[in-house]
N, C-alpha and C. Protein backbone atom coordinates (compact mmCIF):
# COMPACT_ATOMS: atom_id res chain seq x y z
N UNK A 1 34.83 19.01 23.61
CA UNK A 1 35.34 18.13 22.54
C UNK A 1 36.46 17.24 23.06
N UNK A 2 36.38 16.63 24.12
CA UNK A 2 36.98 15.74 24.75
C UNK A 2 36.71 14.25 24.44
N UNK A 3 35.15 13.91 24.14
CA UNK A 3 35.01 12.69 24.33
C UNK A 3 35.01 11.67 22.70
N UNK A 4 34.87 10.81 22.69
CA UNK A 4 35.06 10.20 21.58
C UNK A 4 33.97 10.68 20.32
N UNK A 5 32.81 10.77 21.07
CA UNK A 5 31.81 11.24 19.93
C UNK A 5 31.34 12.88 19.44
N UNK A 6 32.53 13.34 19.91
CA UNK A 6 32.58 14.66 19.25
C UNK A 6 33.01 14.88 18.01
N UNK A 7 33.09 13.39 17.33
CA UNK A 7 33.08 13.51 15.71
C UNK A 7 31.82 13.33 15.31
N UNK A 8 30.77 12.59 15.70
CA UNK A 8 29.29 12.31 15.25
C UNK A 8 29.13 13.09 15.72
N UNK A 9 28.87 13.70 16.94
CA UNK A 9 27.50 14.68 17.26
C UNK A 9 28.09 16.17 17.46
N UNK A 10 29.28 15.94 17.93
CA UNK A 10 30.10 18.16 17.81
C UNK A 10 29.40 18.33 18.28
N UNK A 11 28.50 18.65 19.21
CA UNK A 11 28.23 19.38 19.87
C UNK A 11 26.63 19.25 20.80
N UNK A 12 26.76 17.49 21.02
CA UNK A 12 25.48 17.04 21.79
C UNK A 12 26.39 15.96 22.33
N UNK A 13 26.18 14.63 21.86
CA UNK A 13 26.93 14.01 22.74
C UNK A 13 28.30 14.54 23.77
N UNK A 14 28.66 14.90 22.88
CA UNK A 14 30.12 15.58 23.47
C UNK A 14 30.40 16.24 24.27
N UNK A 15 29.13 17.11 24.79
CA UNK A 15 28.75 17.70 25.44
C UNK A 15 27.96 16.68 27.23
N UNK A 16 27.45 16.07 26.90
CA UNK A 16 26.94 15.79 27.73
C UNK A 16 27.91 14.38 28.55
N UNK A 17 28.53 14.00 27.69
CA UNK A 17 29.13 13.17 27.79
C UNK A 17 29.03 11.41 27.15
């Protein structure tokens, strides 16, 4: 939960980067 879109996706984008 670093990147910007760990408000839309928590836990896909955010993840992958």
């Amino acid at each position: 939960m670093v990147t910007g879109c760990s408000a839309l996706t928590s836990s896909k984008e955010d993840i992958m980067g």
